[in-house]
Protein backbone atom coordinates (compact mmCIF):
# COMPACT_ATOMS: atom_id res chain seq x y z
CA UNK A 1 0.00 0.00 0.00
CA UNK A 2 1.52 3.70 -0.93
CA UNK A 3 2.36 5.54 2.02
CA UNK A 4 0.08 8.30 1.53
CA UNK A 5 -2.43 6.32 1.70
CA UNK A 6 -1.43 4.86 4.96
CA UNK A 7 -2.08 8.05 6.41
CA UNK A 8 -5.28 8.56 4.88
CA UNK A 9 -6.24 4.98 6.46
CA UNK A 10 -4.39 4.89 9.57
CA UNK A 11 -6.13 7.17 12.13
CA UNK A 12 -3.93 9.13 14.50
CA UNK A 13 -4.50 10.56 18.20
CA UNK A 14 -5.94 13.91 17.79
CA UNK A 15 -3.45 16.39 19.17
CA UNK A 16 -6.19 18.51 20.57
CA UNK A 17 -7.51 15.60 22.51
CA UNK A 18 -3.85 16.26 24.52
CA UNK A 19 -4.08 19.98 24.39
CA UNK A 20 -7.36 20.32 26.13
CA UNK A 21 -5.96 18.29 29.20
CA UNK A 22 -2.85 20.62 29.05
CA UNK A 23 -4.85 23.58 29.20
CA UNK A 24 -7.26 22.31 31.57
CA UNK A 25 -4.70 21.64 33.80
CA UNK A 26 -3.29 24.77 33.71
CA UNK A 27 -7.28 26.21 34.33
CA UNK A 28 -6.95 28.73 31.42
CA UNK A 29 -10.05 29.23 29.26
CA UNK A 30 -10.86 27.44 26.26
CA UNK A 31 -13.21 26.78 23.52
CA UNK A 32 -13.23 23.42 21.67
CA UNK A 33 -14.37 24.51 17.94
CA UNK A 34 -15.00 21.01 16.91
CA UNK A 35 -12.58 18.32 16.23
CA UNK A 36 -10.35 20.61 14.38
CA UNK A 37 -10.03 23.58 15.85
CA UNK A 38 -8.95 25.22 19.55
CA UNK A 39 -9.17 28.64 21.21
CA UNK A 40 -7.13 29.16 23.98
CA UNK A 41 -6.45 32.89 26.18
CA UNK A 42 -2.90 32.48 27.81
CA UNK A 43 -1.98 34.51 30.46
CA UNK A 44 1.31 36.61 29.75
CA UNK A 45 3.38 39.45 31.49
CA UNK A 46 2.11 42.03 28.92
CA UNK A 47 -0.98 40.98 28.29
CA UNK A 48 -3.07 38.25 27.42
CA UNK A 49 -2.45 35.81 24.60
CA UNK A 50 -4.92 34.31 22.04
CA UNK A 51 -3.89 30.50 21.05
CA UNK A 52 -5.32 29.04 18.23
CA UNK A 53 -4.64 25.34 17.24
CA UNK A 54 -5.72 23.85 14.18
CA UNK A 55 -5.64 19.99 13.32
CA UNK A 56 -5.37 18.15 9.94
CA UNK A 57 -5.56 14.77 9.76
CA UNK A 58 -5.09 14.74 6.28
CA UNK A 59 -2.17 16.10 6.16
CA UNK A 60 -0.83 15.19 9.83
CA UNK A 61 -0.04 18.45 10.75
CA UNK A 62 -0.80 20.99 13.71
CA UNK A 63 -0.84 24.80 13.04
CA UNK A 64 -0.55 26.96 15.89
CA UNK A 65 -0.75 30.65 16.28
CA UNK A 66 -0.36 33.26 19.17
CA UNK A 67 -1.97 36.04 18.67
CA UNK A 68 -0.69 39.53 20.68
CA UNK A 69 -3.42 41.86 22.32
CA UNK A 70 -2.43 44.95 20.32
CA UNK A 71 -2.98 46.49 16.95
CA UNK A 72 -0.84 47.79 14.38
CA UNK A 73 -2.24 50.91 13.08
CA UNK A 74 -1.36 51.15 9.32
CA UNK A 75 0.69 54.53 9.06
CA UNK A 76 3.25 51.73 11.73
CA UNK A 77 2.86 48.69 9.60
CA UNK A 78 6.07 49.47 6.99
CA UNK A 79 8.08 49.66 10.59
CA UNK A 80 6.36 46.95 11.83
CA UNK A 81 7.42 44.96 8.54
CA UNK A 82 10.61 45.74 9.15
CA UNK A 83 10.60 44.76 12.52
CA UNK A 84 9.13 41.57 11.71
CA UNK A 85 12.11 40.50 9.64
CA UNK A 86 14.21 41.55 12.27
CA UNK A 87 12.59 39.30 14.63
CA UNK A 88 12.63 36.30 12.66
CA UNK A 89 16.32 37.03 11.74
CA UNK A 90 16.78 35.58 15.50
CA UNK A 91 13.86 32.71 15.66
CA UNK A 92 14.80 29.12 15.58
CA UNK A 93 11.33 27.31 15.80
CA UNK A 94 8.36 29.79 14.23
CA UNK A 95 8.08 32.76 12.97
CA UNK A 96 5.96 36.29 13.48
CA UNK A 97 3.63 38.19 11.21
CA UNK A 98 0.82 40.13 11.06
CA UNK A 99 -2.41 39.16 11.17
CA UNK A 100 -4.05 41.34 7.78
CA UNK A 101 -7.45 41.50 8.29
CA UNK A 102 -6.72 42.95 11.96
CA UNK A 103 -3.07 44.31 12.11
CA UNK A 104 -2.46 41.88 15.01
CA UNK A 105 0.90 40.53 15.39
CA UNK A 106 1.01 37.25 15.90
CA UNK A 107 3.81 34.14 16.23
CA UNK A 108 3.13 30.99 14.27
CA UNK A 109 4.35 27.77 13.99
CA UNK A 110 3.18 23.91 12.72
CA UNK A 111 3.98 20.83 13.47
CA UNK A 112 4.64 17.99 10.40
CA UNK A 113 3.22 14.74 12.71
CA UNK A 114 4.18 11.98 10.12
CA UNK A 115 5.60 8.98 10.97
CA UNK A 116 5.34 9.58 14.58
CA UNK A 117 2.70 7.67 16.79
CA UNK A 118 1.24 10.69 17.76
CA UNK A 119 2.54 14.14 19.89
CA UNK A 120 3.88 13.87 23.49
CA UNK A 121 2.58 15.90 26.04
CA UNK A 122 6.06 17.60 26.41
CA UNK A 123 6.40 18.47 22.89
CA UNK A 124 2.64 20.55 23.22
CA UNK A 125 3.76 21.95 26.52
CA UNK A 126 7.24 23.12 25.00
CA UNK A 127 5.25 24.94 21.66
CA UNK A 128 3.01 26.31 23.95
CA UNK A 129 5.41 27.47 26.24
CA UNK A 130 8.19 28.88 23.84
CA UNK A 131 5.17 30.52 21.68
CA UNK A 132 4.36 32.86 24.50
CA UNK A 133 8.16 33.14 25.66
CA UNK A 134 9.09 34.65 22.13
CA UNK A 135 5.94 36.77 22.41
CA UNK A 136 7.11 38.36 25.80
CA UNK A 137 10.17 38.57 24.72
CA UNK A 138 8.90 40.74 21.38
CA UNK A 139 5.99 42.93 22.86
CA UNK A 140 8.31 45.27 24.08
CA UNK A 141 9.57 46.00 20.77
CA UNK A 142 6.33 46.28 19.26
CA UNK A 143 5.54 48.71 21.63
CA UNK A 144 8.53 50.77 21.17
CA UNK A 145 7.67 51.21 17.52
CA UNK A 146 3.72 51.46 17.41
CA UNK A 147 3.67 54.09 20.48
CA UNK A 148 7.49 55.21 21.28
CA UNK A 149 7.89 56.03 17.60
CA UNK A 150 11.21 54.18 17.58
CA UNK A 151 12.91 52.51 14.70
CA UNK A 152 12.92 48.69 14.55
CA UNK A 153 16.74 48.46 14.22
CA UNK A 154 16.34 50.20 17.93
CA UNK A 155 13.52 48.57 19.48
CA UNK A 156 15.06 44.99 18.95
CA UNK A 157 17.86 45.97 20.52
CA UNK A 158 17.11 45.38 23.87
CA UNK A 159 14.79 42.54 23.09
CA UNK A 160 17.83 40.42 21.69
CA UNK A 161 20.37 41.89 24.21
CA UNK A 162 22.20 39.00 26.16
CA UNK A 163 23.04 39.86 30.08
CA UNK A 164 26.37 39.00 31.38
CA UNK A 165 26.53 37.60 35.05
CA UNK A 166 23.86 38.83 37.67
CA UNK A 167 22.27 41.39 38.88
């Protein structure tokens, strides 16, 4: 039998299945949008984050976004671009954009599930996890350039500063 059709036939465990005990567990608020689809509200330093998870079977794969709680008025968005690129410039797993139809920025990712058995627990908790990391670690510059007027070159700067000994 082809392969792709083994994955067609073969029925996997639902990744959401293991995301809604994560964020049960963790007591943050959720909406189940059918056997596809996930809401999630994160609580952050900044402000609150939107998850959205979406599952295909067909293709194996989750796709995951984090959504910021700002917007990106459009006289900001060609420094916002260009803060964007900066950003990703220094990402290793995902990448941020900007949500078009609301200016939102946002950090997205997807997981490629083929071949595997299915997705630990630790490998949800650790997308989840370094999703709103990254996004903590970026609101600030966001901020500096939508309301401080600063150029992205300068408000990255102290997001991708590394501290030497301690405080």
């Amino acid at each position: 039998m082809p392969h792709a059709l083994r994955l067609i036939d073969e029925p996997r465990a639902n990744p959401l299945d293991v995301l809604e005990s994560i964020v049960s567990s963790k007591e943050w608020a959720f909406d189940r949008r059918g056997d596809d689809e996930m809401a999630v509200e994160a609580p952050g330093t900044w402000c609150d984050y939107s998850l959205f998870f979406a599952w295909s079977p067909e293709l194996n794969a989750l796709q995951f976004s984090c959504m910021m709680d700002m917007r990106v008025p459009a006289a900001k968005r060609p420094a916002i671009y260009e803060l964007l690129a900066l950003i990703n410039d220094n990402m290793w797993v995902g990448h941020f954009g900007l949500w078009p139809d609301g200016g939102v920025p946002m950090y997205r990712h997807a997981m490629l599930l083929r071949g595997s058995d299915g997705v630990s627990v630790e490998s949800l908790e650790d997308m989840v996890e370094l999703a709103v990391s990254e996004c903590e670690r970026f609101y600030p510059s966001f901020q500096f350039v939508i309301w401080g007027g600063k150029p992205a070159k300068e408000a990255i700067a102290a997001a991708v500063m590394e501290c030497q000994g301690e405080a």
